[in-house]
PDB file of N, CA and C in Angstrom:
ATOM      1  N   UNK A   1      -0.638  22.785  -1.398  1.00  0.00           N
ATOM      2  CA  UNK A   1      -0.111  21.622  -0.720  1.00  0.00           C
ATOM      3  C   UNK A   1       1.322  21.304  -1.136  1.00  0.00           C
ATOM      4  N   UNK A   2       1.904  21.676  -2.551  1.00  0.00           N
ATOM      5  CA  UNK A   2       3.327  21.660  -2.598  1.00  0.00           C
ATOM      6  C   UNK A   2       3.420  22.957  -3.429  1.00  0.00           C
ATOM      7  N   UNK A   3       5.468  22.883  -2.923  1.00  0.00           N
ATOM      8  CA  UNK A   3       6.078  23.719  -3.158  1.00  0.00           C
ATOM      9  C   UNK A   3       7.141  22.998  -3.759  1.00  0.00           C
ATOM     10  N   UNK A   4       7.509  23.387  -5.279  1.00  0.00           N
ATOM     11  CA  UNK A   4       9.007  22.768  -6.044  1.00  0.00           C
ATOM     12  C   UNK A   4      10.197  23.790  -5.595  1.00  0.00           C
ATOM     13  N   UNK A   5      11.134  23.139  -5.033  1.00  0.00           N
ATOM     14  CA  UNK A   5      12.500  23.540  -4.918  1.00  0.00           C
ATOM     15  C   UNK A   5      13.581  23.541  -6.334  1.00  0.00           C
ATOM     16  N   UNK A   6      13.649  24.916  -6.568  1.00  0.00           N
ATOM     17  CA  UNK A   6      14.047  25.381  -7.656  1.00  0.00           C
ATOM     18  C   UNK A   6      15.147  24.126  -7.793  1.00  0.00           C
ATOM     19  N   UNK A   7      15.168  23.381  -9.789  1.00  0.00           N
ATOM     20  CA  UNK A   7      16.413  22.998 -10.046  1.00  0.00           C
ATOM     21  C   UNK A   7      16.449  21.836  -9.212  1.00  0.00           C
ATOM     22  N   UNK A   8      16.370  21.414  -8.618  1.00  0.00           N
ATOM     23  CA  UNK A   8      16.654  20.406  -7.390  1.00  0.00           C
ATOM     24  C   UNK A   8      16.175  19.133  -7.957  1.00  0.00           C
ATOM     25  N   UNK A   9      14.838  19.349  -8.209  1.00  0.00           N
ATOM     26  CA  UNK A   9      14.362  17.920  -8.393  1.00  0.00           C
ATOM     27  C   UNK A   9      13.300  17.559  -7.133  1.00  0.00           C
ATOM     28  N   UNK A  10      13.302  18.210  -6.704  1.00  0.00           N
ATOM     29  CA  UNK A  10      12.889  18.147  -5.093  1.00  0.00           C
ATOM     30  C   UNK A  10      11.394  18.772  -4.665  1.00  0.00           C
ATOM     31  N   UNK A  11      10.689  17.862  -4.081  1.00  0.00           N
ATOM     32  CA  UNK A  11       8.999  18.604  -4.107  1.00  0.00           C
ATOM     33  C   UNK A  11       9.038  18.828  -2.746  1.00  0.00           C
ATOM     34  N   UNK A  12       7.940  19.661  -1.957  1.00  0.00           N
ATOM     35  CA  UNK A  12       8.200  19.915  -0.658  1.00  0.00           C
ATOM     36  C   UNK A  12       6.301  20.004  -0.480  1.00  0.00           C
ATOM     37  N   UNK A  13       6.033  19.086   0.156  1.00  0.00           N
ATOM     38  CA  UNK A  13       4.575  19.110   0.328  1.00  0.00           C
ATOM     39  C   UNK A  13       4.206  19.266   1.781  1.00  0.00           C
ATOM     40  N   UNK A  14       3.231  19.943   1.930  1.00  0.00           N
ATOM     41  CA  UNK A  14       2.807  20.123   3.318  1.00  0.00           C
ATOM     42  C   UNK A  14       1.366  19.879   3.141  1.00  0.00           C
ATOM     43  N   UNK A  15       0.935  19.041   4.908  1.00  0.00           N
ATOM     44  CA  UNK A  15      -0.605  18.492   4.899  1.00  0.00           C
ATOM     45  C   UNK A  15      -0.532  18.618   6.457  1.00  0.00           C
ATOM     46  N   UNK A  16      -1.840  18.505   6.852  1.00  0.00           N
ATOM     47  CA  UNK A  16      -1.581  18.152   8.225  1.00  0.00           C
ATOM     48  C   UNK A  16      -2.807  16.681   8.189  1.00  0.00           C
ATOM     49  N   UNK A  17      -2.704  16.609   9.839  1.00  0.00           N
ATOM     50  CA  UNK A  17      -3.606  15.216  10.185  1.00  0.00           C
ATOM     51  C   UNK A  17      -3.500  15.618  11.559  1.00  0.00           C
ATOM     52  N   UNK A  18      -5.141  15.845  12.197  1.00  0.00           N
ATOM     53  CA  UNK A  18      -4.829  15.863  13.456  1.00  0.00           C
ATOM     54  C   UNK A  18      -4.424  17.254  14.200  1.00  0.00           C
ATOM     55  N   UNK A  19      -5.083  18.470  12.685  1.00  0.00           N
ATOM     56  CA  UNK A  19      -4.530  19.610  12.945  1.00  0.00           C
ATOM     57  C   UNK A  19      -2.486  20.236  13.021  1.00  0.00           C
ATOM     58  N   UNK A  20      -2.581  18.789  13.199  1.00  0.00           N
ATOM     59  CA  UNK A  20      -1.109  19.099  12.814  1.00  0.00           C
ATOM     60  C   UNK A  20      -0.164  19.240  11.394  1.00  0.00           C
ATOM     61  N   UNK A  21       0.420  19.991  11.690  1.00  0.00           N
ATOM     62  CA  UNK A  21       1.228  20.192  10.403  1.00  0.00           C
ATOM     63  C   UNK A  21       2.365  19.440   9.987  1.00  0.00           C
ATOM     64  N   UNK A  22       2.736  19.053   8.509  1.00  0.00           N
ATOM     65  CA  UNK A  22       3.722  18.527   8.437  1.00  0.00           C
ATOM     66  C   UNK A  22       4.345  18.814   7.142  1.00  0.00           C
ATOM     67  N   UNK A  23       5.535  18.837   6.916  1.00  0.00           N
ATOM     68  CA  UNK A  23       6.110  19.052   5.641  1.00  0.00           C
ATOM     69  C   UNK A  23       7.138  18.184   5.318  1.00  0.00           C
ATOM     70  N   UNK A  24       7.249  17.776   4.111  1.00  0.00           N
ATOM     71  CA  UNK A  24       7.940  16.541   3.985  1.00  0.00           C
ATOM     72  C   UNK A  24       8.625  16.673   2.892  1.00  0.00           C
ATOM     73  N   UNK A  25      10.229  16.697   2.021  1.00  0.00           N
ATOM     74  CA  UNK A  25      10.513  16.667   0.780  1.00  0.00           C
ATOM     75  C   UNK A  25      10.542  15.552  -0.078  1.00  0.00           C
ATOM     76  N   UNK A  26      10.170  15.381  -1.283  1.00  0.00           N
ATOM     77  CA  UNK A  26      10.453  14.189  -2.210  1.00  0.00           C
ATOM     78  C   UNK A  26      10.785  14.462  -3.373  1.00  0.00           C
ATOM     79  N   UNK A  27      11.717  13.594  -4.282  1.00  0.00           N
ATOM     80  CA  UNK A  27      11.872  13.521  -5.084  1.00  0.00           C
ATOM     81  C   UNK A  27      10.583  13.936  -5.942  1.00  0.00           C
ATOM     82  N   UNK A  28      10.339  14.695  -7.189  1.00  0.00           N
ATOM     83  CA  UNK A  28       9.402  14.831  -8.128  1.00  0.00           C
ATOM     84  C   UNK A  28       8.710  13.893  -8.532  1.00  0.00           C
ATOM     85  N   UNK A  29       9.388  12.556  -8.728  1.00  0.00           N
ATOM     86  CA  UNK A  29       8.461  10.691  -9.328  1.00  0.00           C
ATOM     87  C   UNK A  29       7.822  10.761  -7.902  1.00  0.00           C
ATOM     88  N   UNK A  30       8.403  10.459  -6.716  1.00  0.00           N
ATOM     89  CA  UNK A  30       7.824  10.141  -5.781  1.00  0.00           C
ATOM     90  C   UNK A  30       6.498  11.136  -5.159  1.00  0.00           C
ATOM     91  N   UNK A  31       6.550  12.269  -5.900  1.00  0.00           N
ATOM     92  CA  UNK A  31       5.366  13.127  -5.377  1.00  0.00           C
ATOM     93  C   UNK A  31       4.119  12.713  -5.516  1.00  0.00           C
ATOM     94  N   UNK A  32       3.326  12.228  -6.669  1.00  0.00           N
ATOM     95  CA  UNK A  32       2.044  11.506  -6.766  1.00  0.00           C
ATOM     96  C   UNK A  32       1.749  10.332  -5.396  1.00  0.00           C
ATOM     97  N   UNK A  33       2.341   9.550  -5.574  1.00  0.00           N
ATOM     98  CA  UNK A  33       2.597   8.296  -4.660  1.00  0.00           C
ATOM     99  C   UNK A  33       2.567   8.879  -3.273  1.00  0.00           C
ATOM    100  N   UNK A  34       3.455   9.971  -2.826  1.00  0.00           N
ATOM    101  CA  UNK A  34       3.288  10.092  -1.612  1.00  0.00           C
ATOM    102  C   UNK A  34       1.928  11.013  -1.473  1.00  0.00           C
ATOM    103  N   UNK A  35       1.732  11.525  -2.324  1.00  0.00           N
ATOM    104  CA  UNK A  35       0.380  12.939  -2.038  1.00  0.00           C
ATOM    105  C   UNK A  35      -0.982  11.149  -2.052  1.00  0.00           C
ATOM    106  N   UNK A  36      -0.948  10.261  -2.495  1.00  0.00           N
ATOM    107  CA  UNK A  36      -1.896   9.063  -2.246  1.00  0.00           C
ATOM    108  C   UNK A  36      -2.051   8.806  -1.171  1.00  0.00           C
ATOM    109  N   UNK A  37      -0.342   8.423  -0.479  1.00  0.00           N
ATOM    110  CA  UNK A  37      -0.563   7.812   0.870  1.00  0.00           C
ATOM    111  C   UNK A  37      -1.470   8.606   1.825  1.00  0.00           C
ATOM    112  N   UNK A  38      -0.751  10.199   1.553  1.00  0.00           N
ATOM    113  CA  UNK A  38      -1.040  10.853   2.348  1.00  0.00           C
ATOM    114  C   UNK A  38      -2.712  10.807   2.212  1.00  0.00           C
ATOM    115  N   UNK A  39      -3.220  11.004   1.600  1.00  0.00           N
ATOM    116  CA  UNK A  39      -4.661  11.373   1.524  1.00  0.00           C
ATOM    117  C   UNK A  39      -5.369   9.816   1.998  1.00  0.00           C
ATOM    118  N   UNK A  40      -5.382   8.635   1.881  1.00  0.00           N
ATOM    119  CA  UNK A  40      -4.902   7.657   2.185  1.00  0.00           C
ATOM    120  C   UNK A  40      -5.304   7.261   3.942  1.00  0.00           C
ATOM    121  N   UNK A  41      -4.151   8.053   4.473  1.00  0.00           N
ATOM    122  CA  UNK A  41      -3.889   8.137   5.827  1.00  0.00           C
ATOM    123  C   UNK A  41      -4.595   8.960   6.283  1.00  0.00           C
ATOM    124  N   UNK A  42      -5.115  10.303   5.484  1.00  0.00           N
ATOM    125  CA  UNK A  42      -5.949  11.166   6.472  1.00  0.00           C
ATOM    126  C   UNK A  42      -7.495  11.068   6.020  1.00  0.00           C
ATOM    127  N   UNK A  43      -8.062   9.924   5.176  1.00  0.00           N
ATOM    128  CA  UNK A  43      -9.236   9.559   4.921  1.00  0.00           C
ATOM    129  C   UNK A  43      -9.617   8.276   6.047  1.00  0.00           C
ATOM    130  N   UNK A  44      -8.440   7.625   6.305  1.00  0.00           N
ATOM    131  CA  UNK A  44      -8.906   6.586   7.278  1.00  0.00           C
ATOM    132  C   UNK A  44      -9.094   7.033   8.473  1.00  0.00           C
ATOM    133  N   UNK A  45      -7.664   8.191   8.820  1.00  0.00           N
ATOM    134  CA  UNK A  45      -7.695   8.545  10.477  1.00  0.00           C
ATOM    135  C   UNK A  45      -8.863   9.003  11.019  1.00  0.00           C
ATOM    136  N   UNK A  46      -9.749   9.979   9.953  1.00  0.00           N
ATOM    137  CA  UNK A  46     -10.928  10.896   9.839  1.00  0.00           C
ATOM    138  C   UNK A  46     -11.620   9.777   9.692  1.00  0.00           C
ATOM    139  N   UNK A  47     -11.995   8.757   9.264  1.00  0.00           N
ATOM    140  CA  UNK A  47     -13.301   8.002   9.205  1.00  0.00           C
ATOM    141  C   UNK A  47     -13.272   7.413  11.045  1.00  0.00           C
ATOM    142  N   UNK A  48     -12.173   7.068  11.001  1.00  0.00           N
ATOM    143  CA  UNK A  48     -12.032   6.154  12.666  1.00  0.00           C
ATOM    144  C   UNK A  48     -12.082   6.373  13.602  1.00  0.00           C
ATOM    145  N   UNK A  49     -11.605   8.164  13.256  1.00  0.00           N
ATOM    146  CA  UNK A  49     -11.977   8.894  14.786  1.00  0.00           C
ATOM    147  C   UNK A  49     -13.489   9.628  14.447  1.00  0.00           C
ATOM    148  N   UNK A  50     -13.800   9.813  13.628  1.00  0.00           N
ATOM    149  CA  UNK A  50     -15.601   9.908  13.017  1.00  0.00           C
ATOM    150  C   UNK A  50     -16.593   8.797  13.995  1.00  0.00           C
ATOM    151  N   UNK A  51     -16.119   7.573  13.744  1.00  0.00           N
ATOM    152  CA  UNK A  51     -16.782   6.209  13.833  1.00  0.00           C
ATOM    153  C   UNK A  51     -16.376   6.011  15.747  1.00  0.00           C
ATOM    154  N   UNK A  52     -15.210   6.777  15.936  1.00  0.00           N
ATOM    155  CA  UNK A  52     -14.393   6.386  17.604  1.00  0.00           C
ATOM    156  C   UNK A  52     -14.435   7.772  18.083  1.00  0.00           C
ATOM    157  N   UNK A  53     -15.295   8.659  18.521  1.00  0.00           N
ATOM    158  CA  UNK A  53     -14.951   9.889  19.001  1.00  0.00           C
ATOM    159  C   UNK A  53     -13.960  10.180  20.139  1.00  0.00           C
ATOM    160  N   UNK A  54     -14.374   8.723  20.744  1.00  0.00           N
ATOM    161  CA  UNK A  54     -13.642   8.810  22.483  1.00  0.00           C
ATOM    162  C   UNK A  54     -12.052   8.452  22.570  1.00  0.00           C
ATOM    163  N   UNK A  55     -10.973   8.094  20.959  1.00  0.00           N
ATOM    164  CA  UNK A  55     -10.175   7.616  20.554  1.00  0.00           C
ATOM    165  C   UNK A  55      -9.243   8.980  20.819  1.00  0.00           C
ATOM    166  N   UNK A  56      -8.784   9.068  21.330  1.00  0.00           N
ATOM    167  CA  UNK A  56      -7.636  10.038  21.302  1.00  0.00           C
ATOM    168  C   UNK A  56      -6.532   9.662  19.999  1.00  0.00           C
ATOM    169  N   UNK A  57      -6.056  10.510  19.270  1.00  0.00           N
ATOM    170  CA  UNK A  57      -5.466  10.940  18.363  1.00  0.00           C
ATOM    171  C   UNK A  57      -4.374   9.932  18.281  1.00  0.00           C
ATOM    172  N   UNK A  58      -3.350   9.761  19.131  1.00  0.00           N
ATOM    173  CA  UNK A  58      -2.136   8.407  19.173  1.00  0.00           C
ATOM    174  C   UNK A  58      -2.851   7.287  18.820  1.00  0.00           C
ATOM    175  N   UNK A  59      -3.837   6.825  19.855  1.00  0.00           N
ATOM    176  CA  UNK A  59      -5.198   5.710  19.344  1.00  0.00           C
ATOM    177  C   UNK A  59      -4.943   5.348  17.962  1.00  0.00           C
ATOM    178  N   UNK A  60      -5.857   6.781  17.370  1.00  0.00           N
ATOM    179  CA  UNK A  60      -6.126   6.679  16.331  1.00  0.00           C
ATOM    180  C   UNK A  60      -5.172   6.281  14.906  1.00  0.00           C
ATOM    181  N   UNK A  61      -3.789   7.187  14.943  1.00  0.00           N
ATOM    182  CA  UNK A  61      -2.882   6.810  14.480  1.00  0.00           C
ATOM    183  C   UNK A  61      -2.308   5.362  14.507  1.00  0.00           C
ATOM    184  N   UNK A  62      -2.147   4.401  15.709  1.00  0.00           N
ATOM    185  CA  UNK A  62      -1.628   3.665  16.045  1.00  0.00           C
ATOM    186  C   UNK A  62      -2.629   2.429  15.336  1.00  0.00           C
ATOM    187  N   UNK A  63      -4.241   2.420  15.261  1.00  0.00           N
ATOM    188  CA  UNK A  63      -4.793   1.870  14.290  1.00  0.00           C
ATOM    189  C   UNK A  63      -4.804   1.939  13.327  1.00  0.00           C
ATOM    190  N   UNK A  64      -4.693   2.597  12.815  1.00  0.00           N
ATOM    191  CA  UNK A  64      -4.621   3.083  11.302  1.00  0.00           C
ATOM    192  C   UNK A  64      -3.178   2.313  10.459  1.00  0.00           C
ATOM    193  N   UNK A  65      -1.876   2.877  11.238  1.00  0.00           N
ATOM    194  CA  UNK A  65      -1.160   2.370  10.773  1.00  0.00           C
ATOM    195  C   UNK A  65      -1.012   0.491  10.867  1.00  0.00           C
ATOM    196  N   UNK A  66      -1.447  -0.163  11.624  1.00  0.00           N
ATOM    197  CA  UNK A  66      -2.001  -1.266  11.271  1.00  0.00           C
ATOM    198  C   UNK A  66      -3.047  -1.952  10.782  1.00  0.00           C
ATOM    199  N   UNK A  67      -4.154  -1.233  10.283  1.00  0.00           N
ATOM    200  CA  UNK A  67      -4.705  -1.716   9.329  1.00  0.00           C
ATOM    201  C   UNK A  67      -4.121  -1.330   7.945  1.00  0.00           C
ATOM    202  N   UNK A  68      -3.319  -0.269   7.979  1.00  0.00           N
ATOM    203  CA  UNK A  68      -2.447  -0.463   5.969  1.00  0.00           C
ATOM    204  C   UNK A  68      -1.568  -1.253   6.487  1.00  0.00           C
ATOM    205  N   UNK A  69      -0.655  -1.515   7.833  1.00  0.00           N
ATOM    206  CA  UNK A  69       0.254  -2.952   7.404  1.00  0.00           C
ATOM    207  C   UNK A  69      -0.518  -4.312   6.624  1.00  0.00           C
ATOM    208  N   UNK A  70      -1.312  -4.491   7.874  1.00  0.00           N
ATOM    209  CA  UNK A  70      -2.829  -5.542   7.960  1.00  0.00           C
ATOM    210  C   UNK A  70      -3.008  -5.773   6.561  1.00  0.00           C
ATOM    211  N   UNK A  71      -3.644  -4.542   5.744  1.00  0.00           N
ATOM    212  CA  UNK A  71      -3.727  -4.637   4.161  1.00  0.00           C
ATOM    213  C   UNK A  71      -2.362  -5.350   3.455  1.00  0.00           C
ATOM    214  N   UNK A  72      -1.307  -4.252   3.317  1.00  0.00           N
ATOM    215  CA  UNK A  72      -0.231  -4.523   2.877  1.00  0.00           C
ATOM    216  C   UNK A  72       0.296  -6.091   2.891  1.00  0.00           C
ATOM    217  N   UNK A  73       0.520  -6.504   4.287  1.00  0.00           N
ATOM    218  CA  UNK A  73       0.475  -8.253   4.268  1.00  0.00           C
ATOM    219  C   UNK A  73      -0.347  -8.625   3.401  1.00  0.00           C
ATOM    220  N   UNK A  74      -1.974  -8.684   3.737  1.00  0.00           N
ATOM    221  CA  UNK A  74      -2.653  -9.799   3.036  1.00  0.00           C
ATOM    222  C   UNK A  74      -2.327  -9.147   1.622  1.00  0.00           C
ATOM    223  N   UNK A  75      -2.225  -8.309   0.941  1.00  0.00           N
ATOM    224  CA  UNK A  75      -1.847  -8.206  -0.347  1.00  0.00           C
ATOM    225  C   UNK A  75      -0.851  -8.843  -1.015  1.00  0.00           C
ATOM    226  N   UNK A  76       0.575  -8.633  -0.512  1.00  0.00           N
ATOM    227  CA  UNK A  76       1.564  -9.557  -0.711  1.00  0.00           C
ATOM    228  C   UNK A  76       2.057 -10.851  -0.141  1.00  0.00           C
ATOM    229  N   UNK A  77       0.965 -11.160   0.554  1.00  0.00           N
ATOM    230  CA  UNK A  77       0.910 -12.614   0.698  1.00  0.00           C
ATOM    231  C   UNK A  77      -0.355 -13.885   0.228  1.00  0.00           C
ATOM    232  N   UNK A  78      -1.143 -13.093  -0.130  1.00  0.00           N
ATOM    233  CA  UNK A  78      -2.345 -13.650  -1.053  1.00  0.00           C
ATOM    234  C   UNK A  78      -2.259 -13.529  -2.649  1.00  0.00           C
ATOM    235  N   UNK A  79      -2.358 -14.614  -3.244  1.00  0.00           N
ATOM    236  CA  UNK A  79      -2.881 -14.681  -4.484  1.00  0.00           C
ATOM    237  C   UNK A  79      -4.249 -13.914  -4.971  1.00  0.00           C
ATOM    238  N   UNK A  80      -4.081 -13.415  -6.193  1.00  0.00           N
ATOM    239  CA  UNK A  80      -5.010 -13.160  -6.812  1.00  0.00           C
ATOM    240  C   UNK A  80      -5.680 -14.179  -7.513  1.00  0.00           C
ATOM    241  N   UNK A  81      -7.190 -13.721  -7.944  1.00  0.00           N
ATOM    242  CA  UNK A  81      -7.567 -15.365  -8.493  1.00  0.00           C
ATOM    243  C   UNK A  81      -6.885 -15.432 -10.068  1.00  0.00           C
ATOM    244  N   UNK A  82      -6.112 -14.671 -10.716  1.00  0.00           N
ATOM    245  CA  UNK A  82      -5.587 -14.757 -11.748  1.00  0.00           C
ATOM    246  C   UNK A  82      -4.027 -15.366 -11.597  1.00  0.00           C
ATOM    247  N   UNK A  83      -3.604 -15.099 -10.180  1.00  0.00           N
ATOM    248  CA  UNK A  83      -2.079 -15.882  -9.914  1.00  0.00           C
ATOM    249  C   UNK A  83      -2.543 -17.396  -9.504  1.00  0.00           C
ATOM    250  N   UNK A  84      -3.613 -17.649  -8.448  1.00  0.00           N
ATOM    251  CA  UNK A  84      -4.032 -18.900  -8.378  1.00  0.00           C
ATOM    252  C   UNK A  84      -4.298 -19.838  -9.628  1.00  0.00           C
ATOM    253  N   UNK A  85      -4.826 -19.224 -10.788  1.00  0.00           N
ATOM    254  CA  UNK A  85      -5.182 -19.899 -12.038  1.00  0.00           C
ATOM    255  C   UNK A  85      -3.976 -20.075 -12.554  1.00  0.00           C
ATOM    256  N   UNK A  86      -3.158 -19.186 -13.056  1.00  0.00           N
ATOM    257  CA  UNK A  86      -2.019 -19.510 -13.504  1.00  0.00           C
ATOM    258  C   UNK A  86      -1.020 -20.436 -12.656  1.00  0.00           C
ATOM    259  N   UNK A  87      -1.210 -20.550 -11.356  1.00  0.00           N
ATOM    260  CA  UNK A  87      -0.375 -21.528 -10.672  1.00  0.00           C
ATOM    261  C   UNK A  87      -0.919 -23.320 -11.054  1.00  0.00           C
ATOM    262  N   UNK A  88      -2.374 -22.805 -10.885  1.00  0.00           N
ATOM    263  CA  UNK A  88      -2.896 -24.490 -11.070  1.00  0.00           C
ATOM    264  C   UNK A  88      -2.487 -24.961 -12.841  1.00  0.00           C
ATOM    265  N   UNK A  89      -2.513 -23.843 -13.535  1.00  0.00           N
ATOM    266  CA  UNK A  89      -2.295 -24.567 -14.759  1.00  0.00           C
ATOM    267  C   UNK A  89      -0.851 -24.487 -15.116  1.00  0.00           C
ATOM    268  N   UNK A  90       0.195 -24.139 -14.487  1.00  0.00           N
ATOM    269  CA  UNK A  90       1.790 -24.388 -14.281  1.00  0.00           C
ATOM    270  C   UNK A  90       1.777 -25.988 -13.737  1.00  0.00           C
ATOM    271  N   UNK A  91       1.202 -26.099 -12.909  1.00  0.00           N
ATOM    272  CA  UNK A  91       1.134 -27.450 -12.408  1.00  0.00           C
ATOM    273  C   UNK A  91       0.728 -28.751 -13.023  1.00  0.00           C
ATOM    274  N   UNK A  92      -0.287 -28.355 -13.423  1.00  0.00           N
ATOM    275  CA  UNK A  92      -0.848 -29.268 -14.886  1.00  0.00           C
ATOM    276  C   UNK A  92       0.243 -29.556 -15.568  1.00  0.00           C
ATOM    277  N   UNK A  93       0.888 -28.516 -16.052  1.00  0.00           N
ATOM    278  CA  UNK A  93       2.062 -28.466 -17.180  1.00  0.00           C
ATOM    279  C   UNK A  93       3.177 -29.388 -16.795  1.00  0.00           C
ATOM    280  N   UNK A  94       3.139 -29.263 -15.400  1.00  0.00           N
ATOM    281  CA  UNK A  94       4.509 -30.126 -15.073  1.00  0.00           C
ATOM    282  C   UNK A  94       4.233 -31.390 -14.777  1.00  0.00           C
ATOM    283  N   UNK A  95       2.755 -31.872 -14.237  1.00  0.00           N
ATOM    284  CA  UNK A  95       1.945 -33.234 -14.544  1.00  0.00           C
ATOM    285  C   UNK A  95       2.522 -33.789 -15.677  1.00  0.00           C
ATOM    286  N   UNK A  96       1.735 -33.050 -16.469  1.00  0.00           N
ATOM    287  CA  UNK A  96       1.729 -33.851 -18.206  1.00  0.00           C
ATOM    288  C   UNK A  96       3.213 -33.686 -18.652  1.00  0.00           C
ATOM    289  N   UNK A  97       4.722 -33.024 -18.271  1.00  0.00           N
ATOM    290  CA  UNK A  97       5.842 -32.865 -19.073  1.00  0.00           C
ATOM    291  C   UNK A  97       6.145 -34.600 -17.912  1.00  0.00           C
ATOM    292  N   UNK A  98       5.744 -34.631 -16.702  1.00  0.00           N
ATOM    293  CA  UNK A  98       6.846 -35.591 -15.876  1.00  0.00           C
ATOM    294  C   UNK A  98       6.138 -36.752 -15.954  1.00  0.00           C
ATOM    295  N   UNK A  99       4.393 -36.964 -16.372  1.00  0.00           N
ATOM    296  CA  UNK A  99       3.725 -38.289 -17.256  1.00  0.00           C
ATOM    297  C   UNK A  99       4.900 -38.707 -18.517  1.00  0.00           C
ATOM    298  N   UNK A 100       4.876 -37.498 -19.352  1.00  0.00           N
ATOM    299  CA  UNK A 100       5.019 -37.891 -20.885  1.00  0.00           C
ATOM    300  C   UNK A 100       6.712 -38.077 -20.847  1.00  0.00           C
ATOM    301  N   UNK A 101       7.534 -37.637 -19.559  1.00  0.00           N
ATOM    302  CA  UNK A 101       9.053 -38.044 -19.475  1.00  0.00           C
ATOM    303  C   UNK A 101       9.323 -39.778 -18.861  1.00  0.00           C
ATOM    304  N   UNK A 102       8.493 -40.010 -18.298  1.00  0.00           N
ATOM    305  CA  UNK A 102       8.149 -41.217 -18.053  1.00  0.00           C
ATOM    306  C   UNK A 102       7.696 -42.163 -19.016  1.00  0.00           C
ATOM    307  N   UNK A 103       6.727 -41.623 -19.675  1.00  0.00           N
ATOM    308  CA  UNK A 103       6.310 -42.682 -20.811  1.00  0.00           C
ATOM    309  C   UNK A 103       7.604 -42.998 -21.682  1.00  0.00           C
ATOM    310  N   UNK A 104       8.091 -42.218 -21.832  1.00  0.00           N
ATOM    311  CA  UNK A 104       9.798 -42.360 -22.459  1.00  0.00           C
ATOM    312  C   UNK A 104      10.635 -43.101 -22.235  1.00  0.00           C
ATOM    313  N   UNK A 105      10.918 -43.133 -20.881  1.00  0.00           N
ATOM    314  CA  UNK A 105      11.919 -44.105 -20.226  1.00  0.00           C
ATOM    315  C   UNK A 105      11.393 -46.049 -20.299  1.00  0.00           C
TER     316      UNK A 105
END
């Protein structure tokens, strides 16, 4: 699935989806990360057209890539329940500093 380009720095991976072929270069850091997406993308396309037989291939693609936007949003726009906790008790904090700046005055 890859090929290193001598010296370069440069990975050259090939996969297909859809019977089709594709080859793509990346940087060496970026090779893990993209060999994810990729597998990623061709575990969902394959489950959906599994689950959608009658889905022609664009279909299929064209869902797919909006359910990882779909994901992607609610990820970076939702709290975790560990950012929610830490927000409520930031808040507390600034309760009790703008009580106890008051009791002052």
């Amino acid at each position: 699935m890859t090929d290193s380009t001598a010296g370069e720095g440069i990975e050259t991976l090939s996969f297909s989806i859809f019977g089709q072929s594709y080859t793509l270069k990346c940087k060496k850091e970026q090779k893990e990360n993209l060999l994810d997406a990729i597998n990623v993308v061709q575990t969902k396309t394959a489950k959906l057209l599994r689950d959608n037989p009658t889905l022609a291939p664009q279909q299929v693609a064209i869902l797919t890539a909006i359910e990882i936007q779909s994901s992607l949003q609610n990820f970076t726009t939702t709290n975790t329940p560990f950012q929610k906790e830490a927000f409520d008790q930031v808040r507390k904090m600034k309760r009790s500093l703008l009580c106890a700046l008051k009791a002052n005055d």
